[in-house]
PDB file of N, CA and C in Angstrom:
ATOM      1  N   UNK A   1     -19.811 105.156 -51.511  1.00  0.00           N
ATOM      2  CA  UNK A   1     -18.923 105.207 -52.645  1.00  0.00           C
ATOM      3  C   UNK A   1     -17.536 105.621 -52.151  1.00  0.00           C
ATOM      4  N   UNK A   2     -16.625 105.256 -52.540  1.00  0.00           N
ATOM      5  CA  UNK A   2     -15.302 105.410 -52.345  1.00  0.00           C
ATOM      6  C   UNK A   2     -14.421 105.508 -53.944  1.00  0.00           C
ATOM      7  N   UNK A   3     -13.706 107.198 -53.738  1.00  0.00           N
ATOM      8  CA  UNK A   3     -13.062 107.625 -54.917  1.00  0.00           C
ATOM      9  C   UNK A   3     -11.373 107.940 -54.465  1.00  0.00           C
ATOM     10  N   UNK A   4     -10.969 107.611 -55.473  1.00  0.00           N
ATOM     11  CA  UNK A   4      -9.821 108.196 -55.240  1.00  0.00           C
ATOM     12  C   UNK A   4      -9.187 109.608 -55.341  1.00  0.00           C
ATOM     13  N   UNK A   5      -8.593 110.377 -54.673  1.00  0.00           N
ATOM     14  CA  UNK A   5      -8.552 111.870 -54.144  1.00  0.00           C
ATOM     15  C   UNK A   5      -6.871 112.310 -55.635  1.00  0.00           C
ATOM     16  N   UNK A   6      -7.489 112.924 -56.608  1.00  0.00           N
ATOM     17  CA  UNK A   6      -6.431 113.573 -57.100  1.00  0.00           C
ATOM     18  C   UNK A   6      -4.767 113.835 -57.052  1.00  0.00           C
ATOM     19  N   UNK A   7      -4.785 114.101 -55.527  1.00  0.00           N
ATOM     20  CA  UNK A   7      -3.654 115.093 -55.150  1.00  0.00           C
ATOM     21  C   UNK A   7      -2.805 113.421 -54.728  1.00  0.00           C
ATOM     22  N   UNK A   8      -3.398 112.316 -55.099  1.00  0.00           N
ATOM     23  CA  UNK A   8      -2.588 110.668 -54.570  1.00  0.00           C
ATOM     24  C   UNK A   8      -1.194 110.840 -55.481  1.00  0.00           C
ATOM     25  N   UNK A   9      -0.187 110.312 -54.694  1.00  0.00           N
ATOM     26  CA  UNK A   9       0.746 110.154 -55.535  1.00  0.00           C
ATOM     27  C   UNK A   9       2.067 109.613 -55.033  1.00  0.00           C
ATOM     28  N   UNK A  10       2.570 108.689 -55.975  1.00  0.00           N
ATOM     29  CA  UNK A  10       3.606 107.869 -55.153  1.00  0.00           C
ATOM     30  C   UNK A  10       3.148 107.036 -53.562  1.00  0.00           C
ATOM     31  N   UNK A  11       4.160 107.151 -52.477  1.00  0.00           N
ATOM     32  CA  UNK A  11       3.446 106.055 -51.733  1.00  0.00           C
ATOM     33  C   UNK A  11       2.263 107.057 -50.650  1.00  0.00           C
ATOM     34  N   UNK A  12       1.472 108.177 -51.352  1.00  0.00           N
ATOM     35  CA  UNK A  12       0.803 108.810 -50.799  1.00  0.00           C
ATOM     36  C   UNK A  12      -0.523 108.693 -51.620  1.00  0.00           C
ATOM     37  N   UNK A  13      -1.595 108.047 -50.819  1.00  0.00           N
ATOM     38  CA  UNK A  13      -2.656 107.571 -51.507  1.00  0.00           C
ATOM     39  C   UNK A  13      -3.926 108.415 -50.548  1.00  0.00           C
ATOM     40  N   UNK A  14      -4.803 109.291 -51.049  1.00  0.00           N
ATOM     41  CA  UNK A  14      -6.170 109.625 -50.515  1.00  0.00           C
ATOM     42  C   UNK A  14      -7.426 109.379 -50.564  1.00  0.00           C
ATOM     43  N   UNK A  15      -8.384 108.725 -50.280  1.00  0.00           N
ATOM     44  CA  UNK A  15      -9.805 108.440 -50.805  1.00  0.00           C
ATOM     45  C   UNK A  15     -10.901 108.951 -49.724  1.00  0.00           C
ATOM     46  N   UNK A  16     -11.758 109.639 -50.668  1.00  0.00           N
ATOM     47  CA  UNK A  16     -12.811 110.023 -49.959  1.00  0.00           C
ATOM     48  C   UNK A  16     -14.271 108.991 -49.993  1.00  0.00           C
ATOM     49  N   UNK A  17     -14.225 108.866 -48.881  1.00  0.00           N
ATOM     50  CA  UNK A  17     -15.821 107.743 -48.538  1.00  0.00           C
ATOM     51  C   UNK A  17     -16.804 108.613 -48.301  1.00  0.00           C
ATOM     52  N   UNK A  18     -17.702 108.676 -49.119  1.00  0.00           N
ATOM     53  CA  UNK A  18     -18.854 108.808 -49.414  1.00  0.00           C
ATOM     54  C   UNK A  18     -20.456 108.147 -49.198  1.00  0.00           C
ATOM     55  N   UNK A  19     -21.488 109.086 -49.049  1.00  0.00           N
ATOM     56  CA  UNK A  19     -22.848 108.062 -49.279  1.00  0.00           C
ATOM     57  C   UNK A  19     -22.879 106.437 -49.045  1.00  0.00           C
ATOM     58  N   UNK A  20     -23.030 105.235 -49.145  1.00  0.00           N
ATOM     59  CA  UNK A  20     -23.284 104.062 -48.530  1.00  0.00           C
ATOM     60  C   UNK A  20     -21.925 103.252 -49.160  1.00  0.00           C
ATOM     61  N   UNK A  21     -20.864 102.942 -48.133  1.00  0.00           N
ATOM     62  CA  UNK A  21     -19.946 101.930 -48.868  1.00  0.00           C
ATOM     63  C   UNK A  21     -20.739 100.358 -48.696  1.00  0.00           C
ATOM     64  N   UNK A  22     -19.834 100.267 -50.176  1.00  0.00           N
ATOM     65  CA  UNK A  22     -20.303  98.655 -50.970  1.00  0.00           C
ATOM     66  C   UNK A  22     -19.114  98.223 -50.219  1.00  0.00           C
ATOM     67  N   UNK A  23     -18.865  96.793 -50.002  1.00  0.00           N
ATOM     68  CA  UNK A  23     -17.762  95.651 -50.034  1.00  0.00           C
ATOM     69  C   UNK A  23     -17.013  95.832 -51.486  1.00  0.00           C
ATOM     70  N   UNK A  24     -17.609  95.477 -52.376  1.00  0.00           N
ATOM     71  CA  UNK A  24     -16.929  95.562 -53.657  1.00  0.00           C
ATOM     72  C   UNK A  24     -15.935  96.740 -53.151  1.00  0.00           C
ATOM     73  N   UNK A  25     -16.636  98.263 -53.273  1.00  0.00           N
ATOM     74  CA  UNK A  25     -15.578  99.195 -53.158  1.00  0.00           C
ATOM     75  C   UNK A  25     -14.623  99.158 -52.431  1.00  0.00           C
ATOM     76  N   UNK A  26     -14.575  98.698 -51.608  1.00  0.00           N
ATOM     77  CA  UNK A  26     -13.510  98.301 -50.222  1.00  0.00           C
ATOM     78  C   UNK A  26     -12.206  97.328 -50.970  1.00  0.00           C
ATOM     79  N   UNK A  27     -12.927  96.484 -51.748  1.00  0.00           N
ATOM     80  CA  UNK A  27     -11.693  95.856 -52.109  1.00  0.00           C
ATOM     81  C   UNK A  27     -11.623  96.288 -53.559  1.00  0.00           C
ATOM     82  N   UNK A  28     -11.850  97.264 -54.434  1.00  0.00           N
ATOM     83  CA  UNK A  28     -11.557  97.595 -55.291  1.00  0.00           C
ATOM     84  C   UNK A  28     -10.380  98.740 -54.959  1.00  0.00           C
ATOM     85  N   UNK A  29     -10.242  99.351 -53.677  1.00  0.00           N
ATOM     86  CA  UNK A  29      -9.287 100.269 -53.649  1.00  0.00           C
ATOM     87  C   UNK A  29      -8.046  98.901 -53.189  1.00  0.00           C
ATOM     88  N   UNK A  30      -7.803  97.902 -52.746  1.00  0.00           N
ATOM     89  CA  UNK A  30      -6.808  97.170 -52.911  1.00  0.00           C
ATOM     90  C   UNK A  30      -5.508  97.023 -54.062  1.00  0.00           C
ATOM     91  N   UNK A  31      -5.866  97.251 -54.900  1.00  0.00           N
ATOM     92  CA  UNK A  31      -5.016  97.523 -55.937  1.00  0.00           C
ATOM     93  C   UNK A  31      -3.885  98.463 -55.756  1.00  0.00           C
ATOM     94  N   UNK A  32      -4.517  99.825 -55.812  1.00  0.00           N
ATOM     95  CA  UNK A  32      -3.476 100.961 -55.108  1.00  0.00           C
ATOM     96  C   UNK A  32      -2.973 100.567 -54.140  1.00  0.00           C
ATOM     97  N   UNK A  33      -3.186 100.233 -52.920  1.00  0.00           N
ATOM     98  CA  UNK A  33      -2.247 100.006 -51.837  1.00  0.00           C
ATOM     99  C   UNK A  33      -1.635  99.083 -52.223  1.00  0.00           C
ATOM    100  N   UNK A  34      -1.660  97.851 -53.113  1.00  0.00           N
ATOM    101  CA  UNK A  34      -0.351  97.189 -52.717  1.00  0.00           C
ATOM    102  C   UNK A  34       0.670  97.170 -54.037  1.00  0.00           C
ATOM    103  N   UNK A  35      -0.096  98.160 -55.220  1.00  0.00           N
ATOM    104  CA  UNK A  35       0.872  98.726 -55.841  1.00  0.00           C
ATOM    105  C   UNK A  35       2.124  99.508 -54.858  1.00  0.00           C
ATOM    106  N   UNK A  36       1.263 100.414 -54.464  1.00  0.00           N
ATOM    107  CA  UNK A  36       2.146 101.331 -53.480  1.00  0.00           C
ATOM    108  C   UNK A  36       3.369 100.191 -52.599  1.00  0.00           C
ATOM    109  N   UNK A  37       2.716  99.272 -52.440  1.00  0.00           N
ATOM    110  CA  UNK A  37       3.233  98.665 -51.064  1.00  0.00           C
ATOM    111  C   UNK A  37       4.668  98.077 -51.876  1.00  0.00           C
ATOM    112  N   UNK A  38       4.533  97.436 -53.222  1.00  0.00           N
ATOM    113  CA  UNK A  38       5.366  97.204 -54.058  1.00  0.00           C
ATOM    114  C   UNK A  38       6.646  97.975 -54.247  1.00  0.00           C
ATOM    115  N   UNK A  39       6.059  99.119 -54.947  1.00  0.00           N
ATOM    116  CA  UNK A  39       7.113 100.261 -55.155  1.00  0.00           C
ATOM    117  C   UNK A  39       7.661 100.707 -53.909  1.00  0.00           C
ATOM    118  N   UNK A  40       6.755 101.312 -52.567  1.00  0.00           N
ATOM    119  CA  UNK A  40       7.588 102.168 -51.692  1.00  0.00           C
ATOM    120  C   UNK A  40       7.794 101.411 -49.815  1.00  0.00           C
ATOM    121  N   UNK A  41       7.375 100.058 -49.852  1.00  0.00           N
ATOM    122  CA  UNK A  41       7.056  99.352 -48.897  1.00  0.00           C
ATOM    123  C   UNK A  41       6.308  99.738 -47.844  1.00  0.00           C
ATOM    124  N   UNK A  42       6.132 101.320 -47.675  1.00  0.00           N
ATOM    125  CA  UNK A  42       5.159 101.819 -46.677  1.00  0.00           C
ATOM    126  C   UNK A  42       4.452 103.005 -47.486  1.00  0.00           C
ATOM    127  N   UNK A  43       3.152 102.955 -47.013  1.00  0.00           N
ATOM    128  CA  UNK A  43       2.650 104.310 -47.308  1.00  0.00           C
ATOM    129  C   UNK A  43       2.344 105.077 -46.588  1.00  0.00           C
ATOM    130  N   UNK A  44       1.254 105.956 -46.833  1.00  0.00           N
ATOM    131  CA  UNK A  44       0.923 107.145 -46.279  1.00  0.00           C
ATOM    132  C   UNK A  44      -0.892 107.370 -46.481  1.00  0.00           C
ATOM    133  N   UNK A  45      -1.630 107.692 -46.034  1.00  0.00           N
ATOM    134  CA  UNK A  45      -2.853 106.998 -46.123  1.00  0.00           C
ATOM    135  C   UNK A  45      -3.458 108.403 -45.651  1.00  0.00           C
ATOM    136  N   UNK A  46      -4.968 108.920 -46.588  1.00  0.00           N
ATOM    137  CA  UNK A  46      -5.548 110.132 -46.414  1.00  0.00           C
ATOM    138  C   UNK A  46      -6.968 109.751 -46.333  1.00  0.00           C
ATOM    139  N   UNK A  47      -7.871 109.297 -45.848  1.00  0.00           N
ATOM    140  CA  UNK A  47      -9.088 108.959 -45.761  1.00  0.00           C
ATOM    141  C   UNK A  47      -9.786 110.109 -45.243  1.00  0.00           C
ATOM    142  N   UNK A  48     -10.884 110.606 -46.172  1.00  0.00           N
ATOM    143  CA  UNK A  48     -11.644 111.707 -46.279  1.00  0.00           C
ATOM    144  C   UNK A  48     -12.966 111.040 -45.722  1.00  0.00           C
ATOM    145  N   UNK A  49     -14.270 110.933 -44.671  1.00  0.00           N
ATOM    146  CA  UNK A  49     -15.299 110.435 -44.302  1.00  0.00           C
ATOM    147  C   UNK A  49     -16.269 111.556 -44.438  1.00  0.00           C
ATOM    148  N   UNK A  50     -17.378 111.127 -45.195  1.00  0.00           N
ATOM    149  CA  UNK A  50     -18.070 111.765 -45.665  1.00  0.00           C
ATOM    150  C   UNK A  50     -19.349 110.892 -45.047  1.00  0.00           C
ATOM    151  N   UNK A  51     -19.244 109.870 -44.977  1.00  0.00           N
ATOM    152  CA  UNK A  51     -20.406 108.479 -44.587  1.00  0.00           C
ATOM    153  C   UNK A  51     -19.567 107.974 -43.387  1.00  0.00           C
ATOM    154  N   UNK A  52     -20.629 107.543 -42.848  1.00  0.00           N
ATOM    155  CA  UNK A  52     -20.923 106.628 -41.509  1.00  0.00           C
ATOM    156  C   UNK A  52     -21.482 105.201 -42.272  1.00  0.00           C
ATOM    157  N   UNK A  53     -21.626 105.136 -43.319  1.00  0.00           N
ATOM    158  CA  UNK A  53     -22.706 103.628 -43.670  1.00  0.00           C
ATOM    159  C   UNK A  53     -22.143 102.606 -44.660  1.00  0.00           C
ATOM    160  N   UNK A  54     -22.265 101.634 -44.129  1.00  0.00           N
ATOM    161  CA  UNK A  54     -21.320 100.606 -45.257  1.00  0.00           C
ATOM    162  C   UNK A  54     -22.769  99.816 -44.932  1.00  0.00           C
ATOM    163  N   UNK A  55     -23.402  99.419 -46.234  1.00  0.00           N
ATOM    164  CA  UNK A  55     -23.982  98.471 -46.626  1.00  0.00           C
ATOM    165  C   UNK A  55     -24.249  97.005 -46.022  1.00  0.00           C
ATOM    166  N   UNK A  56     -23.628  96.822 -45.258  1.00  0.00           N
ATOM    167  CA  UNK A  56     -23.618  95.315 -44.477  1.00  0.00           C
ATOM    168  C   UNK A  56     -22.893  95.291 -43.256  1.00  0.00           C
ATOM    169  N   UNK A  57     -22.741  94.346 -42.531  1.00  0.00           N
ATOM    170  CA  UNK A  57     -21.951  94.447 -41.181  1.00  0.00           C
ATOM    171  C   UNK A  57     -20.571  93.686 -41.901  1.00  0.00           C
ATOM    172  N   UNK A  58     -20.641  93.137 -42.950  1.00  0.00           N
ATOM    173  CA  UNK A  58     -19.624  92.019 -43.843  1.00  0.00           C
ATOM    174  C   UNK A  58     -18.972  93.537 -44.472  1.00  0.00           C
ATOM    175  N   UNK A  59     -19.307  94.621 -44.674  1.00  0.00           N
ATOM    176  CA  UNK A  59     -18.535  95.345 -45.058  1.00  0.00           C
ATOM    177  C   UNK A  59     -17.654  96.495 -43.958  1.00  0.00           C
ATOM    178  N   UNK A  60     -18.060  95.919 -42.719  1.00  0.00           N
ATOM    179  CA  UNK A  60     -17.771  96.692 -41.801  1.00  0.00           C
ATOM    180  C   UNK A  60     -16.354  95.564 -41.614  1.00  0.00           C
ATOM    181  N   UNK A  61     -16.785  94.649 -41.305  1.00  0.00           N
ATOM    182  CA  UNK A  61     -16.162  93.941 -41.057  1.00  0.00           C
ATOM    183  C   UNK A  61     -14.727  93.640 -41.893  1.00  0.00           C
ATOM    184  N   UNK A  62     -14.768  93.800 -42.994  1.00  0.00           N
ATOM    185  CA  UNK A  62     -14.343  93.573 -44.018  1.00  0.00           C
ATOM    186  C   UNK A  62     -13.177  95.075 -43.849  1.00  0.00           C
ATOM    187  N   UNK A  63     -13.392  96.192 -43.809  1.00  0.00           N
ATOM    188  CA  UNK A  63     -12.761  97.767 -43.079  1.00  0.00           C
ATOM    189  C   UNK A  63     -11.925  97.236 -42.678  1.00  0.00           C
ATOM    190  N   UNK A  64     -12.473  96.575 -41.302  1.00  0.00           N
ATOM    191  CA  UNK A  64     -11.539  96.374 -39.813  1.00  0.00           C
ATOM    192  C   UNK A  64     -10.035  95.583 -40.342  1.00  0.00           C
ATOM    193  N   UNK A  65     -10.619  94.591 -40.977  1.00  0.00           N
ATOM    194  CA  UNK A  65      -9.729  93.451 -41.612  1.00  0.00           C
ATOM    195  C   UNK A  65      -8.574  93.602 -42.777  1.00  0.00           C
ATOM    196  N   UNK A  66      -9.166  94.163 -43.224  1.00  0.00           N
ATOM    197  CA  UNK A  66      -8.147  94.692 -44.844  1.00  0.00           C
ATOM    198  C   UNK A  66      -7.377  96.381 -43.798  1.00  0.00           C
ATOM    199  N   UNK A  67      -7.254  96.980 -43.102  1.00  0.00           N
ATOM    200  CA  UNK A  67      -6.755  97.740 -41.792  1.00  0.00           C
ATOM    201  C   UNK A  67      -5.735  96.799 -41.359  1.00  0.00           C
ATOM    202  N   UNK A  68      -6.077  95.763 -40.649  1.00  0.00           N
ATOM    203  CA  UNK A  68      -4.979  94.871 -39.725  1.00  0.00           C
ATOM    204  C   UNK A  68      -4.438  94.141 -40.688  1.00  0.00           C
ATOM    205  N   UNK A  69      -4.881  93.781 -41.816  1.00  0.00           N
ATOM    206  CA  UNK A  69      -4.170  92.891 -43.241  1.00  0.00           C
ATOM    207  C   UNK A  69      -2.553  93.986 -43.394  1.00  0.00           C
ATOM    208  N   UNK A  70      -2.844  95.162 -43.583  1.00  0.00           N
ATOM    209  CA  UNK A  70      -1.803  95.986 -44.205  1.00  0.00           C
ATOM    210  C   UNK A  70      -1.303  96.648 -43.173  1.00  0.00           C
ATOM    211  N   UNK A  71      -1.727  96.768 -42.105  1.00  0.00           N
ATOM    212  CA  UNK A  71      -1.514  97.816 -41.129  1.00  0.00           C
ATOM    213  C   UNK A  71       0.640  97.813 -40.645  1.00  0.00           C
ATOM    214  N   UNK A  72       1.226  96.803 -40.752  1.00  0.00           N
ATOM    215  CA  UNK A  72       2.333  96.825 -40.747  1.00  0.00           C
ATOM    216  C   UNK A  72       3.037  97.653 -42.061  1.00  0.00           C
ATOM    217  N   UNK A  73       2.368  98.239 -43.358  1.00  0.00           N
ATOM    218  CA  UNK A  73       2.229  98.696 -44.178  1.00  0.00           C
ATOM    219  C   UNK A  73       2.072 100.500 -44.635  1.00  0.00           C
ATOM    220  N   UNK A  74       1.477 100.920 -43.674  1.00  0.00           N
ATOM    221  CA  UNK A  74       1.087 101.944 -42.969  1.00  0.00           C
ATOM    222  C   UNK A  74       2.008 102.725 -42.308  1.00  0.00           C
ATOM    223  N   UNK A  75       2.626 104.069 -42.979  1.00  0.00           N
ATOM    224  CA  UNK A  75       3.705 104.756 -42.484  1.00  0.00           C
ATOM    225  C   UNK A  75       2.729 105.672 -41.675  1.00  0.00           C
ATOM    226  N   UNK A  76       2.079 106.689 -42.178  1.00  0.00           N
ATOM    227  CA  UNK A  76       1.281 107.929 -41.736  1.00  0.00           C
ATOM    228  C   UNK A  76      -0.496 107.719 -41.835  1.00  0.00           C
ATOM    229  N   UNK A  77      -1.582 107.859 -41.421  1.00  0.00           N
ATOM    230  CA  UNK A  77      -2.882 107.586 -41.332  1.00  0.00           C
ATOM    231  C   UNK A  77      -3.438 108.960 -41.151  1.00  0.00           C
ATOM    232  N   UNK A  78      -4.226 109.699 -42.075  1.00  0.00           N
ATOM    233  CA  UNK A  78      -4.822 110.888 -41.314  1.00  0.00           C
ATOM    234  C   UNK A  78      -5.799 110.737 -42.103  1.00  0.00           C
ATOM    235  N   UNK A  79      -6.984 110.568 -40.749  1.00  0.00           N
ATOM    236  CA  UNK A  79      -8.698 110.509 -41.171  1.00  0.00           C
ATOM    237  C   UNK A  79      -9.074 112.075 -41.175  1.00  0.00           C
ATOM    238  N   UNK A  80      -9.972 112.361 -42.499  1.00  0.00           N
ATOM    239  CA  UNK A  80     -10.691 113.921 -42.449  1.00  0.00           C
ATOM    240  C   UNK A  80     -12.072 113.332 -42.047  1.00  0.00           C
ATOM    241  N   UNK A  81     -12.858 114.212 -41.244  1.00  0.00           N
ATOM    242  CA  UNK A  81     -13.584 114.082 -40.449  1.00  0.00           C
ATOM    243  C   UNK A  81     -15.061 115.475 -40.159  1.00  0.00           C
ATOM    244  N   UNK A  82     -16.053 115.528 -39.874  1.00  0.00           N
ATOM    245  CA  UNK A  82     -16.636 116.640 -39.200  1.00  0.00           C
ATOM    246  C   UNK A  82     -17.295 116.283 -38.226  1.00  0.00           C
ATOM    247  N   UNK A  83     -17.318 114.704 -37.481  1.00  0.00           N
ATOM    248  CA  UNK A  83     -18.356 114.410 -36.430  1.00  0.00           C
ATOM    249  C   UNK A  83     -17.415 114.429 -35.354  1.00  0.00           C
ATOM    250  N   UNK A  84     -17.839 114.707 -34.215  1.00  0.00           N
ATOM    251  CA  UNK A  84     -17.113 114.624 -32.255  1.00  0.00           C
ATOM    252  C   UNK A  84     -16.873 113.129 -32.506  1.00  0.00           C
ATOM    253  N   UNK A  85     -17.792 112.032 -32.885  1.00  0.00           N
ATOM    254  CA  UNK A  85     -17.661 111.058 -32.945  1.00  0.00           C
ATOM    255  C   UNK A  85     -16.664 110.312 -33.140  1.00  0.00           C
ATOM    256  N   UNK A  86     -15.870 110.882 -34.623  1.00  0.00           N
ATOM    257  CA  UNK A  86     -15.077 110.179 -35.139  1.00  0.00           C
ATOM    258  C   UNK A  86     -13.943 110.524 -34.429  1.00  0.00           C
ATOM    259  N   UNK A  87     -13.547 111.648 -34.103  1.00  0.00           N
ATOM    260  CA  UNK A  87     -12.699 112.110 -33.389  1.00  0.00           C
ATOM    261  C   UNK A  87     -12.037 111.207 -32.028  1.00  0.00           C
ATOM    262  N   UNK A  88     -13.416 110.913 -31.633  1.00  0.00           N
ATOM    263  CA  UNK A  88     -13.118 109.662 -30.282  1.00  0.00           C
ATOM    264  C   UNK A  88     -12.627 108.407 -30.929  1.00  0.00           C
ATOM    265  N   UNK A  89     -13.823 107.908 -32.075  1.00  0.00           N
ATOM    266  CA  UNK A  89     -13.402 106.803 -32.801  1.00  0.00           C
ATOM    267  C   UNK A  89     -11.558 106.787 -32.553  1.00  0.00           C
ATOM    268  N   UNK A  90     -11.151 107.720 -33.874  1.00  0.00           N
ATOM    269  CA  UNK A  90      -9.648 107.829 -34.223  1.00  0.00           C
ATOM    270  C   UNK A  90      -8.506 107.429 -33.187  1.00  0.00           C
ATOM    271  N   UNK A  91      -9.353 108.974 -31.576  1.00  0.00           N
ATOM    272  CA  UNK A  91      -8.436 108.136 -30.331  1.00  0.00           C
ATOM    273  C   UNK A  91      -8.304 106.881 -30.245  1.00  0.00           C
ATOM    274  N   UNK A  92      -9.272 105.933 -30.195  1.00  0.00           N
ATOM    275  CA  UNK A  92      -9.168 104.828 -29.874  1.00  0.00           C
ATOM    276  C   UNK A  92      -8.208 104.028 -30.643  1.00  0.00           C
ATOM    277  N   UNK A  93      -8.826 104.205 -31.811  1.00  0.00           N
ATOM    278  CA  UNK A  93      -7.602 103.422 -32.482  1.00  0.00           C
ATOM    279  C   UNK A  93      -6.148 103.399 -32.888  1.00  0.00           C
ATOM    280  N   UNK A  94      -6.005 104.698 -32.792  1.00  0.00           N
ATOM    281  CA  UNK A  94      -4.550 105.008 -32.636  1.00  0.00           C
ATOM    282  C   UNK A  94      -3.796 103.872 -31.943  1.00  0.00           C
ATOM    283  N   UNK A  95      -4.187 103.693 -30.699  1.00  0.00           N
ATOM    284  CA  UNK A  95      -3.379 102.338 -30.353  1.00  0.00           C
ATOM    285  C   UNK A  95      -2.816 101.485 -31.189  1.00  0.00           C
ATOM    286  N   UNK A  96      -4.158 101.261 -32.224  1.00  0.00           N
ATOM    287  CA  UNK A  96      -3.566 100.013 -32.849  1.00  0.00           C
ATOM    288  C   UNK A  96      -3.437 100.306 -34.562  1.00  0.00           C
ATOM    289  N   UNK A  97      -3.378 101.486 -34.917  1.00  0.00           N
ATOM    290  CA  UNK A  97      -3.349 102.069 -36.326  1.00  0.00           C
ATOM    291  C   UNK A  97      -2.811 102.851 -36.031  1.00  0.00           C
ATOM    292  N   UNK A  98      -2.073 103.816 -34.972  1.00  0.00           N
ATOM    293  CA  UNK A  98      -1.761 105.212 -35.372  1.00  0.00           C
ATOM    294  C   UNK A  98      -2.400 106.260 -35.898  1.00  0.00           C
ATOM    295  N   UNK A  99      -3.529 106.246 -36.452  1.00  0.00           N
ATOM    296  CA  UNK A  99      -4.001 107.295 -37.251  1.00  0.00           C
ATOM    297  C   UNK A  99      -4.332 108.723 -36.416  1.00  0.00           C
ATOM    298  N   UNK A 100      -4.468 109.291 -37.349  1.00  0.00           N
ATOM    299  CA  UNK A 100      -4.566 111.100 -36.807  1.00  0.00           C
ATOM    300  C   UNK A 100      -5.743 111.828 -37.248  1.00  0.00           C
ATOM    301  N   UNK A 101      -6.521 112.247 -36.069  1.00  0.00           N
ATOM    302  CA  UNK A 101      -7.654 112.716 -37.054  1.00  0.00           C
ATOM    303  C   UNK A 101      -7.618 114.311 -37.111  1.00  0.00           C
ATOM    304  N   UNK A 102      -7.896 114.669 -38.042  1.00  0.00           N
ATOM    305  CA  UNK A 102      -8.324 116.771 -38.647  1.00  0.00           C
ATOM    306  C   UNK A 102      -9.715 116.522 -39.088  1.00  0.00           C
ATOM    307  N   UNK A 103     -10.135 117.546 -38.494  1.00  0.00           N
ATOM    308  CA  UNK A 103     -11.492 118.261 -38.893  1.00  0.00           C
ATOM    309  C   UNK A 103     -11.392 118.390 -40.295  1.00  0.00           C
ATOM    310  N   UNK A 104     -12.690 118.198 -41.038  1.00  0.00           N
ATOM    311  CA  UNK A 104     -12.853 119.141 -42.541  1.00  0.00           C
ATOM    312  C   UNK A 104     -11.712 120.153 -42.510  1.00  0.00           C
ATOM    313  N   UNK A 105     -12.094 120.957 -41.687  1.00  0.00           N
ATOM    314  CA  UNK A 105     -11.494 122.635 -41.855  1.00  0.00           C
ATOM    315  C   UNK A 105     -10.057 122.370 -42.165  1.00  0.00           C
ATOM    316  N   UNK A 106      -9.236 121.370 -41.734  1.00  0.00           N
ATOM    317  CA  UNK A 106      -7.536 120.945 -41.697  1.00  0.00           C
ATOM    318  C   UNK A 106      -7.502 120.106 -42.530  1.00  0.00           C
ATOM    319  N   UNK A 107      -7.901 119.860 -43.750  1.00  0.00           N
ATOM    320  CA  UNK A 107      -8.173 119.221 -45.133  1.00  0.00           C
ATOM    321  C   UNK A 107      -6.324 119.614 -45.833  1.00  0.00           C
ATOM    322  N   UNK A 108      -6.386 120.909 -45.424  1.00  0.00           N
ATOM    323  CA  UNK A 108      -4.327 121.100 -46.126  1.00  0.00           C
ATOM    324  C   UNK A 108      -3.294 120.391 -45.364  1.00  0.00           C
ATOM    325  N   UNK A 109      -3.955 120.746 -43.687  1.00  0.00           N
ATOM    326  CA  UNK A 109      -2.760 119.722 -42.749  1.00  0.00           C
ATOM    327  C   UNK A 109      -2.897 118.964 -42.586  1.00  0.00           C
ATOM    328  N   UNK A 110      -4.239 118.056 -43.381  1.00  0.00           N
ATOM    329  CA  UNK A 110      -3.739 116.604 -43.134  1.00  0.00           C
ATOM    330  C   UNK A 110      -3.273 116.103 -44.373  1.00  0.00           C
ATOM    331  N   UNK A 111      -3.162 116.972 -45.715  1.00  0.00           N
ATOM    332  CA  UNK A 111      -2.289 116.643 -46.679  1.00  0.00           C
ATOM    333  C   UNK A 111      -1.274 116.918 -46.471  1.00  0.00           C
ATOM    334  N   UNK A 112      -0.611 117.883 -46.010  1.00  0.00           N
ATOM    335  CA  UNK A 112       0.808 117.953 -45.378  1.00  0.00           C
ATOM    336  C   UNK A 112       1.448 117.075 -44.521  1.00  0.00           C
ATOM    337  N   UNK A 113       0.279 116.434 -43.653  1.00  0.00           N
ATOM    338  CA  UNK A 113       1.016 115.724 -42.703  1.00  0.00           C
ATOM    339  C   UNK A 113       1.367 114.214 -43.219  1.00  0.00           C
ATOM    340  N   UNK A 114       0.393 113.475 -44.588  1.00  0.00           N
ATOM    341  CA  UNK A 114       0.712 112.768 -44.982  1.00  0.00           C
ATOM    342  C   UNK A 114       1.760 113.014 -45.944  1.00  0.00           C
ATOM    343  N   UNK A 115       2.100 113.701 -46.466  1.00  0.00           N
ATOM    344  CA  UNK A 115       2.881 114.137 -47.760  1.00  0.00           C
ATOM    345  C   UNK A 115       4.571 114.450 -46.656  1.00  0.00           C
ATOM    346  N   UNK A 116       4.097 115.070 -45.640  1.00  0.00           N
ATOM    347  CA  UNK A 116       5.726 115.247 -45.124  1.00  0.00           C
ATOM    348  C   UNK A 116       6.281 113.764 -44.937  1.00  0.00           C
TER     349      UNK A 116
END
């Protein structure tokens, strides 16, 4: 499941992924971003991971893609996190997303860091 995080606002958007992502949900958060993308031409992006599991490899796939779709789009990226895993994940991709990963515990600095 994928919700949208309260504290979103203007071109600063947060969602926490949850329990098994659907495809549907993946492109149901589309809306917000390219509202955002409308109004402020770049955003700022807070992804909370709570799940490791998307429902299909078409929804994995589907992640990667709607990522490189907008990714010129993409001012700031900070993944919240509690696995070693993701942590490596994040390195990696930084190359090609930038993103930043914080532990759970840095849940304020990575709202700060998107919000600055």
């Amino acid at each position: 499941m994928i919700k949208k995080l309260e504290r979103s606002q203007g071109n600063v958007l947060g969602f926490e992924a949850s329990e098994t992502i659907k495809l549907e949900e993946i492109k149901a958060i589309e809306p917000s971003l390219e509202d955002a993308i409308v109004k402020y031409g770049k955003t700022n992006w807070l992804m909370v991971m709570e799940t490791d599991k998307c429902t299909s490899l078409r929804a994995m796939y589907e992640d990667m893609s709607w990522g490189l779709k907008y990714l010129k789009h993409f001012n700031k990226i900070a993944v919240v996190g509690d696995k070693k895993w993701e942590d490596l994940l994040i390195k990696a991709d930084r190359l090609v997303f930038g993103e930043k990963y914080f532990d759970a515990s840095q849940m304020d600095e990575a709202w700060e860091y998107v919000e600055g």
